[in-house]
PDB file of N, CA and C in Angstrom:
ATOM      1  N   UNK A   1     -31.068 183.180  86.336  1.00  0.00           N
ATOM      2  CA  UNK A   1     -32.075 184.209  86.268  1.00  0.00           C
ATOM      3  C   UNK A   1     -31.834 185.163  85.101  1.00  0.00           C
ATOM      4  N   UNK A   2     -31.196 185.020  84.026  1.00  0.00           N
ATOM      5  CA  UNK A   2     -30.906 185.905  82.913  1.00  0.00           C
ATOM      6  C   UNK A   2     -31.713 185.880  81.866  1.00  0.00           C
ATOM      7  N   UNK A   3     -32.115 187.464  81.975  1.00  0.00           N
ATOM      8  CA  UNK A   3     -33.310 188.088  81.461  1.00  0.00           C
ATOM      9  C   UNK A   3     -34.731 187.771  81.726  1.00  0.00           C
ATOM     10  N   UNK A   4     -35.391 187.635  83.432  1.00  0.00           N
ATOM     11  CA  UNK A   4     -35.585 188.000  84.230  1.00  0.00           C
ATOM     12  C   UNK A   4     -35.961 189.213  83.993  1.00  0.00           C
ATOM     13  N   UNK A   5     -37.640 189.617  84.170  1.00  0.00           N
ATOM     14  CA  UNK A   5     -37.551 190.776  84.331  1.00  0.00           C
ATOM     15  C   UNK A   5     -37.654 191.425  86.292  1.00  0.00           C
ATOM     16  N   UNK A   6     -37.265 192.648  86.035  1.00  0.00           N
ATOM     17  CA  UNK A   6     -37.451 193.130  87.752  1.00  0.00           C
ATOM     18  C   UNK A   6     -38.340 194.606  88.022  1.00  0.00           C
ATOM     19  N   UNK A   7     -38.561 194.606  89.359  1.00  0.00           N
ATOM     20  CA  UNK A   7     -39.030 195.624  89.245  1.00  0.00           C
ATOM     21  C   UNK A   7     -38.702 196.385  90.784  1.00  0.00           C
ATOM     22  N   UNK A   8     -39.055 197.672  90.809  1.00  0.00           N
ATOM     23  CA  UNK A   8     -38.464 198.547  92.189  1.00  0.00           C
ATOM     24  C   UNK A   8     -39.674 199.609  92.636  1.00  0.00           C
ATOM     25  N   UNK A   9     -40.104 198.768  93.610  1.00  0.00           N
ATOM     26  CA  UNK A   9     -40.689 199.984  93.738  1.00  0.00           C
ATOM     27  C   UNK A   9     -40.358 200.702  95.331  1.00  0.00           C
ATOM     28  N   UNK A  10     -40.567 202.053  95.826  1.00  0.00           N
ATOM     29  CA  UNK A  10     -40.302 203.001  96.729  1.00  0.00           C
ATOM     30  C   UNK A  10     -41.546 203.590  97.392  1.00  0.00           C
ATOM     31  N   UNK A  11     -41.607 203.697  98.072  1.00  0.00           N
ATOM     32  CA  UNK A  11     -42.738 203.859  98.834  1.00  0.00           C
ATOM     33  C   UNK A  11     -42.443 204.797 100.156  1.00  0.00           C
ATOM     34  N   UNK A  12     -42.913 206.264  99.974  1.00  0.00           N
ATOM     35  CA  UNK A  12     -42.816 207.386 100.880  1.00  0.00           C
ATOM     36  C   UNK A  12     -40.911 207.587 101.315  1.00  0.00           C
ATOM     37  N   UNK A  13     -40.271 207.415 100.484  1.00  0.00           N
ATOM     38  CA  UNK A  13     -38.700 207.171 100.639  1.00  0.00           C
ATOM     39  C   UNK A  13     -38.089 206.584 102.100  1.00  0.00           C
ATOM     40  N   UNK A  14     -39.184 205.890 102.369  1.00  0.00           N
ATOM     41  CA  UNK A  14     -38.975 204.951 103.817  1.00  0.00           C
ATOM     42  C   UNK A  14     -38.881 203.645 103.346  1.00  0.00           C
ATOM     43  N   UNK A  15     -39.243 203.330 102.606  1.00  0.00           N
ATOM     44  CA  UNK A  15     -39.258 201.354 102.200  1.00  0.00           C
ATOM     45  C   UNK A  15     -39.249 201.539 100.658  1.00  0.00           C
ATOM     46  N   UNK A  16     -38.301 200.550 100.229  1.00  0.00           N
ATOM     47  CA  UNK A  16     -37.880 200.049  98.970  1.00  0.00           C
ATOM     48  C   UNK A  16     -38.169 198.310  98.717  1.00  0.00           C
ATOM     49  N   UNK A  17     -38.972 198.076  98.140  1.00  0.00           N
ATOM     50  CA  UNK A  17     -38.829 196.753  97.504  1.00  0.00           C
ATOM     51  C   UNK A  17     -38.752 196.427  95.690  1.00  0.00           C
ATOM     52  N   UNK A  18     -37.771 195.350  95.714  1.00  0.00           N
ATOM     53  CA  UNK A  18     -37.391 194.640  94.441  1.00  0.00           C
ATOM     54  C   UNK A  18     -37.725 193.317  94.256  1.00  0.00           C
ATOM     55  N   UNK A  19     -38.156 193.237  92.967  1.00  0.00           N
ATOM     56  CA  UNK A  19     -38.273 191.935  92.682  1.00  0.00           C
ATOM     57  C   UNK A  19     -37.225 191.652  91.175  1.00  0.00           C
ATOM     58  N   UNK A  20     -36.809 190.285  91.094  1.00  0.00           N
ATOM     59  CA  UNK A  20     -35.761 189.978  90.057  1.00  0.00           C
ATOM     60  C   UNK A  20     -34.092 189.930  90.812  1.00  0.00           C
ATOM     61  N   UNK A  21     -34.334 190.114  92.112  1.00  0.00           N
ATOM     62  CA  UNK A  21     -33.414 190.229  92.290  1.00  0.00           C
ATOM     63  C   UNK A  21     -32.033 189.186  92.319  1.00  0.00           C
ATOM     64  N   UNK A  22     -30.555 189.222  91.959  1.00  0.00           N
ATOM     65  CA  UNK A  22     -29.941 188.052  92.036  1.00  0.00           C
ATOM     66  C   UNK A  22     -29.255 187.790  93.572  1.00  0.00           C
ATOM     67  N   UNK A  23     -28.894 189.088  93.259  1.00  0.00           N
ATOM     68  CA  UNK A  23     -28.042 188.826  95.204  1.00  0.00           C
ATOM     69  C   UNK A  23     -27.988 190.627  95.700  1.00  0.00           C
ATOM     70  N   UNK A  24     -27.369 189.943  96.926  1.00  0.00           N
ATOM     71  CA  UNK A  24     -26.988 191.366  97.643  1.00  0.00           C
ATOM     72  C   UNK A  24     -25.397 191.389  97.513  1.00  0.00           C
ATOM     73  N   UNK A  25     -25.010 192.174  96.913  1.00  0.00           N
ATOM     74  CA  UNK A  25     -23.720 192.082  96.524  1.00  0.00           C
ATOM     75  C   UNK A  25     -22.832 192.989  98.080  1.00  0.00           C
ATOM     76  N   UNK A  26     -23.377 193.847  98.959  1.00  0.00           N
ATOM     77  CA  UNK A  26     -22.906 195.250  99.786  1.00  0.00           C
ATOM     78  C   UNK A  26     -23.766 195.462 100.225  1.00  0.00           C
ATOM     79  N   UNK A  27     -24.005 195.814 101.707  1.00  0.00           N
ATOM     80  CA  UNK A  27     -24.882 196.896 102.555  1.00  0.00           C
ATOM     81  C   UNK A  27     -24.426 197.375 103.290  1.00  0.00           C
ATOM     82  N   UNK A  28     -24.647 198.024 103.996  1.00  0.00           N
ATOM     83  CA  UNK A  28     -24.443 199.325 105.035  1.00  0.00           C
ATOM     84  C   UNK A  28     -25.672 199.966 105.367  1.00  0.00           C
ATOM     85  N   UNK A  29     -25.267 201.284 106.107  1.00  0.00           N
ATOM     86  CA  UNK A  29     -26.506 201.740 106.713  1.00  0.00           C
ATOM     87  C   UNK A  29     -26.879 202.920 105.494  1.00  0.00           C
ATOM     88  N   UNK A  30     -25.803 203.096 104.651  1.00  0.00           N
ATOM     89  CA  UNK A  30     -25.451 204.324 103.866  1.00  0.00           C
ATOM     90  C   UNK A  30     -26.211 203.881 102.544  1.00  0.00           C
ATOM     91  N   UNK A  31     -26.299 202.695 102.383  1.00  0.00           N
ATOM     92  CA  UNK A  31     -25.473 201.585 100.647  1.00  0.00           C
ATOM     93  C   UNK A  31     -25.864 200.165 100.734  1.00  0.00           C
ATOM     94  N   UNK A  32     -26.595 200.072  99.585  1.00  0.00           N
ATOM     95  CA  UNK A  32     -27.408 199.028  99.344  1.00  0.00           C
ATOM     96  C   UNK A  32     -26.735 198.064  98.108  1.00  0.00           C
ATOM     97  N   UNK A  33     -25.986 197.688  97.693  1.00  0.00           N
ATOM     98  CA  UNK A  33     -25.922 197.016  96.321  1.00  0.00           C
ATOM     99  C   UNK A  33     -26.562 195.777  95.974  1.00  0.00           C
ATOM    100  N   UNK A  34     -27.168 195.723  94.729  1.00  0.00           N
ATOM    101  CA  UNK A  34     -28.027 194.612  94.437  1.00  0.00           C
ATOM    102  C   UNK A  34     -28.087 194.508  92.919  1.00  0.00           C
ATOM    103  N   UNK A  35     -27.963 193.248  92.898  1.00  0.00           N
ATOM    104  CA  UNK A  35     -27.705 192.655  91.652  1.00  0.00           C
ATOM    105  C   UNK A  35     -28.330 191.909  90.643  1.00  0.00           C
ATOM    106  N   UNK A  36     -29.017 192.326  89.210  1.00  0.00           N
ATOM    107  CA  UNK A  36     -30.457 191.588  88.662  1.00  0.00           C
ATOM    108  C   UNK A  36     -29.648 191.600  87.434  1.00  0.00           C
ATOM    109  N   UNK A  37     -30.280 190.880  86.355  1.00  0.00           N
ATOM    110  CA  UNK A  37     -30.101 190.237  85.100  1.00  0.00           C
ATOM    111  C   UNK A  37     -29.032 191.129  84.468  1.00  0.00           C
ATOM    112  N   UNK A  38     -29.606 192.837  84.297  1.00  0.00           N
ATOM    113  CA  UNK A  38     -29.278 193.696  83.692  1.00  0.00           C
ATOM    114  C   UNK A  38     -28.138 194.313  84.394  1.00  0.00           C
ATOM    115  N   UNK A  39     -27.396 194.299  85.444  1.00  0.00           N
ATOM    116  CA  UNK A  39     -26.526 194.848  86.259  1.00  0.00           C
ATOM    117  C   UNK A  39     -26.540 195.241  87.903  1.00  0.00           C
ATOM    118  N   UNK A  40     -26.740 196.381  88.085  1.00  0.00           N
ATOM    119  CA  UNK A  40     -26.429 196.684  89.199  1.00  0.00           C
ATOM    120  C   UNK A  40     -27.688 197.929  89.948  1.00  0.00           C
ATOM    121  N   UNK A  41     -28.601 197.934  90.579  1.00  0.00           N
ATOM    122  CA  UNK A  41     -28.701 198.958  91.573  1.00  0.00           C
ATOM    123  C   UNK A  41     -28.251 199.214  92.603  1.00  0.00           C
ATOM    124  N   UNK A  42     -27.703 200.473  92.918  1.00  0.00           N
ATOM    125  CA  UNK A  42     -27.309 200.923  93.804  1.00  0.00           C
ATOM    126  C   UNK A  42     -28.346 201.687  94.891  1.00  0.00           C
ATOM    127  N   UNK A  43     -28.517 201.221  96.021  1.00  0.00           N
ATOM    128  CA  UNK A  43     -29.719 202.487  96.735  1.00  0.00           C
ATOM    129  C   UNK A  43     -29.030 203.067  97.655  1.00  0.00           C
ATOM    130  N   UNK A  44     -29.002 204.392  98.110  1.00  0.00           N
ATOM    131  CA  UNK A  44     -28.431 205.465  98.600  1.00  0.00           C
ATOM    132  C   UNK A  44     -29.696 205.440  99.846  1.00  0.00           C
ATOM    133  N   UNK A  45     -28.960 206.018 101.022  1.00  0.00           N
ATOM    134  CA  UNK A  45     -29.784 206.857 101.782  1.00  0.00           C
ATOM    135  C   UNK A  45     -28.940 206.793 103.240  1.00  0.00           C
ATOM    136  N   UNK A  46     -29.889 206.843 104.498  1.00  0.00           N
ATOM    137  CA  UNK A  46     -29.939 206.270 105.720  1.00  0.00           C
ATOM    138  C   UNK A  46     -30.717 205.513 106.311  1.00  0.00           C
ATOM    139  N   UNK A  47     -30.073 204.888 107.548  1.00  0.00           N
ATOM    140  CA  UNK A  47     -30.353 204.223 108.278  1.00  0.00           C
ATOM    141  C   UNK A  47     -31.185 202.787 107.651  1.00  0.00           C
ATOM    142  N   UNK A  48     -30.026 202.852 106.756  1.00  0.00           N
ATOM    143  CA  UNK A  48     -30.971 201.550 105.804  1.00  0.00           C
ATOM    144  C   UNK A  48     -31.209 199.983 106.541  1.00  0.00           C
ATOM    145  N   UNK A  49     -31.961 198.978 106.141  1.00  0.00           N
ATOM    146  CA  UNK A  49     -31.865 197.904 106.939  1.00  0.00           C
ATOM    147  C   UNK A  49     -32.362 197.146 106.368  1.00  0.00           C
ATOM    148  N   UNK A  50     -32.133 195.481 105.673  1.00  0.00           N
ATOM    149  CA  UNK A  50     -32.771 195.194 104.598  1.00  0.00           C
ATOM    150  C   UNK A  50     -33.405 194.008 105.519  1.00  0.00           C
ATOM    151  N   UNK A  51     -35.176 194.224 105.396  1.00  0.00           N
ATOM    152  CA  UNK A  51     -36.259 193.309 105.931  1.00  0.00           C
ATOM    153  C   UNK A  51     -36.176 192.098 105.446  1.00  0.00           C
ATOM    154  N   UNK A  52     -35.997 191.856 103.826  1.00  0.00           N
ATOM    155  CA  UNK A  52     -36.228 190.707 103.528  1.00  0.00           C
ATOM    156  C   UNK A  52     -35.592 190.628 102.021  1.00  0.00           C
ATOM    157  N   UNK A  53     -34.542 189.405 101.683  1.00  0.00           N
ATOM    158  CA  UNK A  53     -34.172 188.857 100.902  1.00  0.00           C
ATOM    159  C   UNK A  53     -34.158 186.850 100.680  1.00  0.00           C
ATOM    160  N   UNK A  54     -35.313 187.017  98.938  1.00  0.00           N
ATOM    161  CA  UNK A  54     -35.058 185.503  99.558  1.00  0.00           C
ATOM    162  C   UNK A  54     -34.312 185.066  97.839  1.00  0.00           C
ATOM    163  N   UNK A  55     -33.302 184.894  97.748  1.00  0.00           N
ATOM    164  CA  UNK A  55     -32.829 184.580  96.589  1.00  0.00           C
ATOM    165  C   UNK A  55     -33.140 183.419  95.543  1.00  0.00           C
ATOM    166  N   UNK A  56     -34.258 182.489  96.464  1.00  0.00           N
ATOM    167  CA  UNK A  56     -35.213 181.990  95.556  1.00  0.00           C
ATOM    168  C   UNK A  56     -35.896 182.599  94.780  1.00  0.00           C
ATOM    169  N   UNK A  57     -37.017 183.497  94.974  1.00  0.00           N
ATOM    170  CA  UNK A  57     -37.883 184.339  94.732  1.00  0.00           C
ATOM    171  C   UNK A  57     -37.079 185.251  93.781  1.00  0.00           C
ATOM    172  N   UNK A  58     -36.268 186.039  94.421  1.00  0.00           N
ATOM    173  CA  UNK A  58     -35.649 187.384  93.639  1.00  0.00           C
ATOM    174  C   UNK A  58     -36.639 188.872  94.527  1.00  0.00           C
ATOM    175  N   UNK A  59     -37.046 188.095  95.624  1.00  0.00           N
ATOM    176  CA  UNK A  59     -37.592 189.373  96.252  1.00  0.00           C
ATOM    177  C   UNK A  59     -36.641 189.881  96.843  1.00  0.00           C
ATOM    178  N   UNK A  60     -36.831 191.355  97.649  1.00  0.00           N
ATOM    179  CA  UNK A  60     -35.790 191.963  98.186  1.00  0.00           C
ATOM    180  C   UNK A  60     -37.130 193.240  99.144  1.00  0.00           C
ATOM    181  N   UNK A  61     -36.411 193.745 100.085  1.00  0.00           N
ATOM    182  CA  UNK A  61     -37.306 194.608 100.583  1.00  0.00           C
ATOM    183  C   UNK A  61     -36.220 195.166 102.108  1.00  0.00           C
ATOM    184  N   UNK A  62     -36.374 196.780 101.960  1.00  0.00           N
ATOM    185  CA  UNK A  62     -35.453 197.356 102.988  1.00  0.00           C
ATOM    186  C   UNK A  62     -36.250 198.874 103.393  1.00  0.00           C
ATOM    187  N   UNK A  63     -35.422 199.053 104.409  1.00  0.00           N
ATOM    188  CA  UNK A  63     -36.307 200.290 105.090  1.00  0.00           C
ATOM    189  C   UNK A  63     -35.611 201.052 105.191  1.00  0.00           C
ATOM    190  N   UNK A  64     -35.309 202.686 105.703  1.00  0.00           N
ATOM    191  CA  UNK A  64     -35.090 203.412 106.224  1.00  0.00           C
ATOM    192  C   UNK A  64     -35.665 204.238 105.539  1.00  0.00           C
ATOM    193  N   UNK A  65     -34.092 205.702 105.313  1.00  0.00           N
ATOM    194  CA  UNK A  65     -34.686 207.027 104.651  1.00  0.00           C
ATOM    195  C   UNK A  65     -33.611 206.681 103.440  1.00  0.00           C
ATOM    196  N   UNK A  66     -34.488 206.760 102.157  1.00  0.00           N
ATOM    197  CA  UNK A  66     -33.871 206.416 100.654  1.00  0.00           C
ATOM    198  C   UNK A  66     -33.824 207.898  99.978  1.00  0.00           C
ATOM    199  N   UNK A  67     -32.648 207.814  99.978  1.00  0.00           N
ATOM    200  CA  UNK A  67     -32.538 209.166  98.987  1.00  0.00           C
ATOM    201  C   UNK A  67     -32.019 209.602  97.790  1.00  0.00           C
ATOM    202  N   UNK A  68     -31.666 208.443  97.044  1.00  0.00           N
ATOM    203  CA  UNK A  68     -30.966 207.878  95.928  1.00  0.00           C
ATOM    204  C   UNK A  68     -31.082 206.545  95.359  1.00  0.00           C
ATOM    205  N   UNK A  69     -31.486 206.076  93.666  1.00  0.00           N
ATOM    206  CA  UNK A  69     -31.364 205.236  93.388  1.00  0.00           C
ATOM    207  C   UNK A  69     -30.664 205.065  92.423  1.00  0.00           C
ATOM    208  N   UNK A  70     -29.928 204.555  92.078  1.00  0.00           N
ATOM    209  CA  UNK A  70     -29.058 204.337  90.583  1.00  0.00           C
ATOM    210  C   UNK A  70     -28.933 202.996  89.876  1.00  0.00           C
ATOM    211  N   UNK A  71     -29.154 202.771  89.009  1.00  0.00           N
ATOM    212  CA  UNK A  71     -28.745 201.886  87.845  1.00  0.00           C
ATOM    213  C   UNK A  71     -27.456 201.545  87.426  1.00  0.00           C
ATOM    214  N   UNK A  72     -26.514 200.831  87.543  1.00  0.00           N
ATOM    215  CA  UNK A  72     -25.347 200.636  86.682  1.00  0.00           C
ATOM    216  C   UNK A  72     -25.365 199.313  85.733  1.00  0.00           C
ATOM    217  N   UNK A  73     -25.220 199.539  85.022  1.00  0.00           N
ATOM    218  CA  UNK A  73     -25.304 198.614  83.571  1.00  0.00           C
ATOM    219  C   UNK A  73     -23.906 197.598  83.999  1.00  0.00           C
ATOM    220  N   UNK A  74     -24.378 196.161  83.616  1.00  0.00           N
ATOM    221  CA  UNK A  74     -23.193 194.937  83.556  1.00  0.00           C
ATOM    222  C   UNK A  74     -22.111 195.566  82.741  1.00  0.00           C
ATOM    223  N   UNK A  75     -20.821 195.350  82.753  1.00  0.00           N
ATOM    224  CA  UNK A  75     -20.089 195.598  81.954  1.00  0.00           C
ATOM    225  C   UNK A  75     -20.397 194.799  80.839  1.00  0.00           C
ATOM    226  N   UNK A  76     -19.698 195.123  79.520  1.00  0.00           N
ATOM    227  CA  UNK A  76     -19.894 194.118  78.161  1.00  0.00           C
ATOM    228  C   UNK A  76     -18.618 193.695  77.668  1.00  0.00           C
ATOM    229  N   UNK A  77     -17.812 192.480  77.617  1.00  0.00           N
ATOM    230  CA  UNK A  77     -16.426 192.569  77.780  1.00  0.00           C
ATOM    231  C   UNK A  77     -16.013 193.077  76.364  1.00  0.00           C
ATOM    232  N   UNK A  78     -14.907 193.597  76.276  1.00  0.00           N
ATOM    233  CA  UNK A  78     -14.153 194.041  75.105  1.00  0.00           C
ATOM    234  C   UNK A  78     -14.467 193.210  73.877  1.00  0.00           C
ATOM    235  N   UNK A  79     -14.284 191.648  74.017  1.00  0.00           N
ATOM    236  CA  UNK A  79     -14.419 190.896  72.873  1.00  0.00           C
ATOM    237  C   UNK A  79     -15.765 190.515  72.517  1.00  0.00           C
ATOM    238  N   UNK A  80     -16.633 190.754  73.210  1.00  0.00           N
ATOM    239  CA  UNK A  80     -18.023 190.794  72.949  1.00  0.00           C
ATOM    240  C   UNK A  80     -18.179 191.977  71.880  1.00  0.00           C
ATOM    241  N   UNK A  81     -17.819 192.878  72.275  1.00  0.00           N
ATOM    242  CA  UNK A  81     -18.048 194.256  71.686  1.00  0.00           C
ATOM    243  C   UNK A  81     -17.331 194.202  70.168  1.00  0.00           C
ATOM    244  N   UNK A  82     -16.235 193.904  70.087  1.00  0.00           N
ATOM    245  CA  UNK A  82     -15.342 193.916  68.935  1.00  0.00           C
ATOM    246  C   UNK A  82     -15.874 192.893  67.552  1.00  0.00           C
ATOM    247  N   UNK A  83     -16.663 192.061  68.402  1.00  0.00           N
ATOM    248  CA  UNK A  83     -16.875 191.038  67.425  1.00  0.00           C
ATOM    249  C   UNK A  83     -18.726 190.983  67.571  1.00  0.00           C
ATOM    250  N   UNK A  84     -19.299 191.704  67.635  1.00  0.00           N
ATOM    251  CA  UNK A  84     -20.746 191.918  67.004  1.00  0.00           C
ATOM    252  C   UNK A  84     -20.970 191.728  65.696  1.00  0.00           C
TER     253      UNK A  84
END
């Protein structure tokens, strides 16, 4: 799935759905981790609960109360970087 585009959308901070997605890397009721081309979202909140993941697709879709979303970028390894 690399470079893949995705997308997120949130809806009344009760339901979150993604598309592009690669996997579910972590959940909890707290903590969502999920994983697409570009790295990492993280979703924050409560009473989270994820409705639907189909890793064919790259859909994704979860409920509760969302109160945080974050982005973390793939790492780029050292020798990638050095030798551009």
């Amino acid at each position: 799935m690399e470079g893949v585009a995705h997308s997120v959308s949130i809806d009344e901070c009760k339901r979150i759905s993604a598309s592009g997605i690669e996997s579910v890397d972590a959940f909890s009721a707290t903590q969502i981790v999920l994983s697409y081309s570009g790295g990492r979202i993280i979703v924050a909140g409560s009473g989270l609960k994820i409705e639907n993941f189909s890793k064919g697709s790259g859909a994704f879709s979860a409920a509760g109360t969302i109160t945080g979303v974050k982005y973390a970028a793939r790492a780029v390894k050292i020798v990638r970087r050095l030798f551009r």
